[in-house]
PDB file of N, CA and C in Angstrom:
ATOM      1  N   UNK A   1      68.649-202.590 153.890  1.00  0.00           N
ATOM      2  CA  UNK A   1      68.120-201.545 154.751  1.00  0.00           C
ATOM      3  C   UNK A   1      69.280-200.960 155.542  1.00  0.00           C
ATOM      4  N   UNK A   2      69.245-199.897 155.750  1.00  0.00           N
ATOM      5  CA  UNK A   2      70.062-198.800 156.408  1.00  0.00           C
ATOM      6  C   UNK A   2      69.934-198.301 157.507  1.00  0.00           C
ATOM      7  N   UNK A   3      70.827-198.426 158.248  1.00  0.00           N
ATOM      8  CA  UNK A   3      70.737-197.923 159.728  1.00  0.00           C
ATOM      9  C   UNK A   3      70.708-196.322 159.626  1.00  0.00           C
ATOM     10  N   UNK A   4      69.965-195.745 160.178  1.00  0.00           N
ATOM     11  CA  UNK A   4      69.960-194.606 160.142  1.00  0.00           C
ATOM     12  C   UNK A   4      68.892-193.196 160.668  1.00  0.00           C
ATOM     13  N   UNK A   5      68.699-192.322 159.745  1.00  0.00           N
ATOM     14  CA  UNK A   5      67.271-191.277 160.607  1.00  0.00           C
ATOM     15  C   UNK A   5      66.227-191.553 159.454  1.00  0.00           C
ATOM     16  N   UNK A   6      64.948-192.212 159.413  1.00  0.00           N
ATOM     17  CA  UNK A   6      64.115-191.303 158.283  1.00  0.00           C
ATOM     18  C   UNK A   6      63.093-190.825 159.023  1.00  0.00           C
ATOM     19  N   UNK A   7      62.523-190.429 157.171  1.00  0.00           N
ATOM     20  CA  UNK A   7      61.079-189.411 157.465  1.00  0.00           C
ATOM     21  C   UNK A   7      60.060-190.104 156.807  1.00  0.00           C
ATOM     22  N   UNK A   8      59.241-190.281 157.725  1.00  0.00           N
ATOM     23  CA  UNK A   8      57.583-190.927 157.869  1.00  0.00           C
ATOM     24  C   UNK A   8      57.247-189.870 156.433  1.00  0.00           C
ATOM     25  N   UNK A   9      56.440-190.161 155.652  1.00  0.00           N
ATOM     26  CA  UNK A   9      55.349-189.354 154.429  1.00  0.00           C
ATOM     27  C   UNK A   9      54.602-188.549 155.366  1.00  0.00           C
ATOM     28  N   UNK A  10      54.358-189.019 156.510  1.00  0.00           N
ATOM     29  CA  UNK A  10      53.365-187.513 157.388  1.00  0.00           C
ATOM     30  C   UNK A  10      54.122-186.878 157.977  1.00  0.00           C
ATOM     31  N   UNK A  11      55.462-187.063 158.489  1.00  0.00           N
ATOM     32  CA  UNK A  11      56.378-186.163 158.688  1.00  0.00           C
ATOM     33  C   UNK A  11      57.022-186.146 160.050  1.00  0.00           C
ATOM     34  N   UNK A  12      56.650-187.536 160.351  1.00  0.00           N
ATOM     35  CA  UNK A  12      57.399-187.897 162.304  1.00  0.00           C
ATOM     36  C   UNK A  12      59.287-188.288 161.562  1.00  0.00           C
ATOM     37  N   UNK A  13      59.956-188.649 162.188  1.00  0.00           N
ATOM     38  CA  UNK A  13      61.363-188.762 162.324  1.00  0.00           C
ATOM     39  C   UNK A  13      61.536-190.508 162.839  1.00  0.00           C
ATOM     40  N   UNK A  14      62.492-191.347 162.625  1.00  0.00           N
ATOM     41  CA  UNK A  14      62.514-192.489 163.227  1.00  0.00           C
ATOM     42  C   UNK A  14      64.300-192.880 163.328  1.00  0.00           C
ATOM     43  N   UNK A  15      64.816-193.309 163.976  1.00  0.00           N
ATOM     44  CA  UNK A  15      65.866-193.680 164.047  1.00  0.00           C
ATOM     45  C   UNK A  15      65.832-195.375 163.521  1.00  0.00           C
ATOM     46  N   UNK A  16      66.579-195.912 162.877  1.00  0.00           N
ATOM     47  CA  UNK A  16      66.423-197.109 162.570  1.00  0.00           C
ATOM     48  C   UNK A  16      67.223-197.927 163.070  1.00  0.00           C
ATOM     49  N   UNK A  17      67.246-198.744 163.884  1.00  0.00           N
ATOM     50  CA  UNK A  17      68.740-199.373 164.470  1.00  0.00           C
ATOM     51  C   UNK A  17      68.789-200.797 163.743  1.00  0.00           C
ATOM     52  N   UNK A  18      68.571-201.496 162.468  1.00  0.00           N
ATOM     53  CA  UNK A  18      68.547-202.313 162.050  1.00  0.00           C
ATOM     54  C   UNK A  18      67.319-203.376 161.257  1.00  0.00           C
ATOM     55  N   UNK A  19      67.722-204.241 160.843  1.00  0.00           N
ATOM     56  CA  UNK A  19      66.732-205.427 160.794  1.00  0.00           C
ATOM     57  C   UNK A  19      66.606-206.377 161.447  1.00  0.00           C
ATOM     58  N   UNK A  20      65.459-207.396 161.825  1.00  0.00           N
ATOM     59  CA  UNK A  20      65.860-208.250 163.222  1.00  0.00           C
ATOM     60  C   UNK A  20      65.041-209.714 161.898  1.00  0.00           C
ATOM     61  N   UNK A  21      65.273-210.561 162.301  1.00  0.00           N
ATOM     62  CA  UNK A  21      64.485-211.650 161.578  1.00  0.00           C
ATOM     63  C   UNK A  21      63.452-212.322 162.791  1.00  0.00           C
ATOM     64  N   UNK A  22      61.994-212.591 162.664  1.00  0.00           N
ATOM     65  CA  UNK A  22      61.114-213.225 163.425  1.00  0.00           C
ATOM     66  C   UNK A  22      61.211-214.526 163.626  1.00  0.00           C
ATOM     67  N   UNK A  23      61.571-215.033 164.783  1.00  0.00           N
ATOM     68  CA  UNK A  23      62.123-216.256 165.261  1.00  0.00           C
ATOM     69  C   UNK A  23      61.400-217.687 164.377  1.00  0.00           C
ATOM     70  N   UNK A  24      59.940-217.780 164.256  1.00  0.00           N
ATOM     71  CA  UNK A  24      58.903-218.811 164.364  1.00  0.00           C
ATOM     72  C   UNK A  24      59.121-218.371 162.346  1.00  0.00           C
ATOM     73  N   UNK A  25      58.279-217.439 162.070  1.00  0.00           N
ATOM     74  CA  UNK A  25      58.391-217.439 160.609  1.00  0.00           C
ATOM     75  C   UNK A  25      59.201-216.874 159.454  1.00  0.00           C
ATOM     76  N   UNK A  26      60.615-216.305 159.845  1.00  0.00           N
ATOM     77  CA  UNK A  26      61.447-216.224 159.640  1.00  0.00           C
ATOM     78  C   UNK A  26      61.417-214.834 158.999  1.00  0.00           C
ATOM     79  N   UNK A  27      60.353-213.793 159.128  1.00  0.00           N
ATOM     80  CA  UNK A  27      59.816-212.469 158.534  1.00  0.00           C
ATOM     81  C   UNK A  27      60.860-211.505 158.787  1.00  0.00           C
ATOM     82  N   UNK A  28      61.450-210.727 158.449  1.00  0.00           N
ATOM     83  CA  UNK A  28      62.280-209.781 158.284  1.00  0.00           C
ATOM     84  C   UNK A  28      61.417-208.331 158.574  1.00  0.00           C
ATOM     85  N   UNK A  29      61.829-207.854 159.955  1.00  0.00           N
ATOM     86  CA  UNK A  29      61.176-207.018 160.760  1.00  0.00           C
ATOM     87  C   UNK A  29      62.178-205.894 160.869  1.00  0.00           C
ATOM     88  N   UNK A  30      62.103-204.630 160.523  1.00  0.00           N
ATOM     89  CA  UNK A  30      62.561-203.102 160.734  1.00  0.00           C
ATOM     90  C   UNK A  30      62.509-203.082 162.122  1.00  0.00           C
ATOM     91  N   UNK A  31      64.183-202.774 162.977  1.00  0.00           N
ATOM     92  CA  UNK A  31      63.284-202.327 164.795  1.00  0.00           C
ATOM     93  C   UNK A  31      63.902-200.893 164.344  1.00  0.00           C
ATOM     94  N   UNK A  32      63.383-200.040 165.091  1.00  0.00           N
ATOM     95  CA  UNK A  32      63.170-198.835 165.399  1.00  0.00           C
ATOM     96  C   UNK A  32      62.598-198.029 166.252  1.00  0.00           C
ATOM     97  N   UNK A  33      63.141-195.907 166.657  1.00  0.00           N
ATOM     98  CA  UNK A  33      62.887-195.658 167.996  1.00  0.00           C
ATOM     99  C   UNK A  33      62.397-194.182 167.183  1.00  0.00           C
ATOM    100  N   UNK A  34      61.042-194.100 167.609  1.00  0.00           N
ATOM    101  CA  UNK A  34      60.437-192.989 167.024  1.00  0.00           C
ATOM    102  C   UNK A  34      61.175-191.950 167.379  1.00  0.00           C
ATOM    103  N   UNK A  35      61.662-190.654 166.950  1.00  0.00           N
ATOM    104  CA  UNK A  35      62.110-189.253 167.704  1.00  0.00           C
ATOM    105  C   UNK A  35      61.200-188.517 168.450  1.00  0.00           C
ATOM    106  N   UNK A  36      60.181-188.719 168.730  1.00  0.00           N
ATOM    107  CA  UNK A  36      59.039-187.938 169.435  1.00  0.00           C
ATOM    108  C   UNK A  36      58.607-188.727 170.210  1.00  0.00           C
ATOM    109  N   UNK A  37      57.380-187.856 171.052  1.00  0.00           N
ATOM    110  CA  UNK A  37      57.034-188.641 172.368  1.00  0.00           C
ATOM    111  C   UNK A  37      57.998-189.587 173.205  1.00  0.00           C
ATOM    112  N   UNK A  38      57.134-190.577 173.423  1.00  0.00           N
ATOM    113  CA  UNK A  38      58.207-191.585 174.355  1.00  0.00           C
ATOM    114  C   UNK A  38      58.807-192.366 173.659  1.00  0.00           C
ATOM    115  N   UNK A  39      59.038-191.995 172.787  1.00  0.00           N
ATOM    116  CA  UNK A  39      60.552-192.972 171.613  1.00  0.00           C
ATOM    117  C   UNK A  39      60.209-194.414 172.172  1.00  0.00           C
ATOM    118  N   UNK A  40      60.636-195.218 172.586  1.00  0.00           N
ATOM    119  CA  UNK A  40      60.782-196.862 172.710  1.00  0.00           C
ATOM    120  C   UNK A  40      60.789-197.649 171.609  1.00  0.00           C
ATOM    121  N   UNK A  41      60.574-198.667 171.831  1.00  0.00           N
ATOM    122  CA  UNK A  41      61.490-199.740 170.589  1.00  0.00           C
ATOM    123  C   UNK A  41      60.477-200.014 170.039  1.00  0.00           C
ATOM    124  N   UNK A  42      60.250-200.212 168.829  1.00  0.00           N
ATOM    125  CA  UNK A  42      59.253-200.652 167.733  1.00  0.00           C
ATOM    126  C   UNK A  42      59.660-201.699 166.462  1.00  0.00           C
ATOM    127  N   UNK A  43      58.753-202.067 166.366  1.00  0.00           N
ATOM    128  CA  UNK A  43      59.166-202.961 165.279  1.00  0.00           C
ATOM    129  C   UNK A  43      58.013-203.067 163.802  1.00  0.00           C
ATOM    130  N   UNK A  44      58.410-203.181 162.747  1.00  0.00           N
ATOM    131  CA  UNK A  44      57.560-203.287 161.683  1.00  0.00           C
ATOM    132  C   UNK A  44      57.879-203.532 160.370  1.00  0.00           C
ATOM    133  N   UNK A  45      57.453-204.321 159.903  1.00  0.00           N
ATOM    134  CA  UNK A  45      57.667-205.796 158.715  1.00  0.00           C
ATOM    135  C   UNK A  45      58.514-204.816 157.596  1.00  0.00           C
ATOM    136  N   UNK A  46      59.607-205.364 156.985  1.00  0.00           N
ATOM    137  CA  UNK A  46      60.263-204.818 156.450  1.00  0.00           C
ATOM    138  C   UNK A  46      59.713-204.167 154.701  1.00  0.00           C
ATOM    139  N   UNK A  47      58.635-205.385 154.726  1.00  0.00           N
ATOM    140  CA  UNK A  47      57.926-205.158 153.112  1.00  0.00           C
ATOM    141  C   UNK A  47      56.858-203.895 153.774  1.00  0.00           C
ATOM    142  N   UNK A  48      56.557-203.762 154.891  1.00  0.00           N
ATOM    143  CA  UNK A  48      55.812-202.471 155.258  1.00  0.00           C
ATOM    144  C   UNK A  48      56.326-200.646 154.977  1.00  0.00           C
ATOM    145  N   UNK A  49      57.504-201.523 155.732  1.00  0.00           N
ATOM    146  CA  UNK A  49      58.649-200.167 155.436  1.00  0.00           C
ATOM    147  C   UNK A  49      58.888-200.371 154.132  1.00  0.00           C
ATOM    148  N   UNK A  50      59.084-200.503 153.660  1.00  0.00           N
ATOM    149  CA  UNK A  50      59.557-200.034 152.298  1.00  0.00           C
ATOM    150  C   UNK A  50      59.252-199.986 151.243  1.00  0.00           C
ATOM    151  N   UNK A  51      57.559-200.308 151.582  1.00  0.00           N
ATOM    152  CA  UNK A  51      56.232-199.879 150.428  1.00  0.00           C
ATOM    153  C   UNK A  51      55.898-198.626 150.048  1.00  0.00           C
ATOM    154  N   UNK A  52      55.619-198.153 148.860  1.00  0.00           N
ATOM    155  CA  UNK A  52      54.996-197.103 149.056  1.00  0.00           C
ATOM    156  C   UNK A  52      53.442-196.804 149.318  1.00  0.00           C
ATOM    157  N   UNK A  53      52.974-195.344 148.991  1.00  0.00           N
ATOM    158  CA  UNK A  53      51.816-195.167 149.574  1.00  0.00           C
ATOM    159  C   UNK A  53      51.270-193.821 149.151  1.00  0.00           C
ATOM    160  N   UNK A  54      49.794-193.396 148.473  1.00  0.00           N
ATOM    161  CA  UNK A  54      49.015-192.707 147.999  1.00  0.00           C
ATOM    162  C   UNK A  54      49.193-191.749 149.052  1.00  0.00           C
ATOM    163  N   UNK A  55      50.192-190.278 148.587  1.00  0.00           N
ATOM    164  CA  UNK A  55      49.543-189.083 149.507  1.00  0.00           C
ATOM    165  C   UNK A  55      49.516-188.083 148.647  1.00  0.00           C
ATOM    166  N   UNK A  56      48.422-186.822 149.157  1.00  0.00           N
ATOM    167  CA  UNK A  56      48.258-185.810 148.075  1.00  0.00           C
ATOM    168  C   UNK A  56      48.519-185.891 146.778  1.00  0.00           C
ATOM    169  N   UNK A  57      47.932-187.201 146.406  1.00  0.00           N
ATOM    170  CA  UNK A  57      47.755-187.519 144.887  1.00  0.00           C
ATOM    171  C   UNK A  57      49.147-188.229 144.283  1.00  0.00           C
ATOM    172  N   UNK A  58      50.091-188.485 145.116  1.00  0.00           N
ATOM    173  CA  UNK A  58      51.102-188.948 144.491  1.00  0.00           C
ATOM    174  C   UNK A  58      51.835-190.228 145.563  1.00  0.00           C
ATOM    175  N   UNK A  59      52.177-190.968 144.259  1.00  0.00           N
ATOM    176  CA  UNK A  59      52.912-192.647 144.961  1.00  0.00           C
ATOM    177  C   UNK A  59      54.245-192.276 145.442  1.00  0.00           C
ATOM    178  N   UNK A  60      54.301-192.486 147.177  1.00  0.00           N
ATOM    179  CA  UNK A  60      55.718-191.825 148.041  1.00  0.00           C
ATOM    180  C   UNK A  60      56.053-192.887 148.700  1.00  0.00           C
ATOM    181  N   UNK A  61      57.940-192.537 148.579  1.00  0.00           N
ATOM    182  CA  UNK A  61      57.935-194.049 150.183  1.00  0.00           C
ATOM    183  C   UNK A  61      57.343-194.079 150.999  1.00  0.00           C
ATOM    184  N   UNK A  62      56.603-195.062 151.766  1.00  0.00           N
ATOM    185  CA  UNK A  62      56.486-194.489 153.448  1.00  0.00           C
ATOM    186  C   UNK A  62      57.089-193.917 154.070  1.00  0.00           C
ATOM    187  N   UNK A  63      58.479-194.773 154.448  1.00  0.00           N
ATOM    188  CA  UNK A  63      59.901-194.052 154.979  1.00  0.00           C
ATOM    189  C   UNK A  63      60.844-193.392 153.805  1.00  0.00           C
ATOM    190  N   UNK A  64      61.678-192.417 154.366  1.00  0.00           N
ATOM    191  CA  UNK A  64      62.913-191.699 153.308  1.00  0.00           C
ATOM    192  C   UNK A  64      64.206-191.867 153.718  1.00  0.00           C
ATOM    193  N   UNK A  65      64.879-192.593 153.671  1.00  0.00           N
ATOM    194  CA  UNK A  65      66.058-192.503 154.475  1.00  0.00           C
ATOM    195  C   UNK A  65      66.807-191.029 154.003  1.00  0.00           C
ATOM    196  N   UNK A  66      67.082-189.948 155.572  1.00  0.00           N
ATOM    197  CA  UNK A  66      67.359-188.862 155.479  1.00  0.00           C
ATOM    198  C   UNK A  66      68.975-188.257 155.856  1.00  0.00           C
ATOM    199  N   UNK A  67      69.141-189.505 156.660  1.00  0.00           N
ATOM    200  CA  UNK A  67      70.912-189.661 157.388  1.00  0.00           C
ATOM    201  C   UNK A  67      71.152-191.119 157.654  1.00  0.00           C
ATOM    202  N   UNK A  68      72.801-191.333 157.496  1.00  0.00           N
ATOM    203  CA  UNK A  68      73.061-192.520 157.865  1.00  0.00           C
ATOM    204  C   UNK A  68      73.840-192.780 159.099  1.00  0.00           C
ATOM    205  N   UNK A  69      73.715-193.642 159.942  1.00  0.00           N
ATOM    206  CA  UNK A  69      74.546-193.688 160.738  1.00  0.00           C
ATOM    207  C   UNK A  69      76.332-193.947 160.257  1.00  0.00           C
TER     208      UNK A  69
END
């Protein structure tokens, strides 16, 4: 995974500042800072990010990585 900007399939922006590993079950978690609204720190399972997903009839990443840091 890549530090960097992507694009959500619905079309928000995210900055990615890394991968973090979950202390207790050892899960490999995406953190990240939305570009809109109140940005703050987020986090979400790395097999989440980087699944794809049914839109307007066709199988898309969730995320796109669009720039790299």
């Amino acid at each position: 995974m890549k530090s960097g900007r992507y694009r959500h399939f619905k079309g928000g922006e995210y900055q990615v500042q890394g991968v973090a590993r979950h202390s207790e079950t050892g899960e490999q978690l995406v953190v990240y800072t939305p570009l809109y609204g109140d940005g703050g720190l987020w986090v979400r399972p790395l097999s989440m990010f980087q699944e794809t997903v049914q839109h307007e009839g066709q199988e898309v990443p969730r995320f796109k990585l669009i720039s790299v840091d």
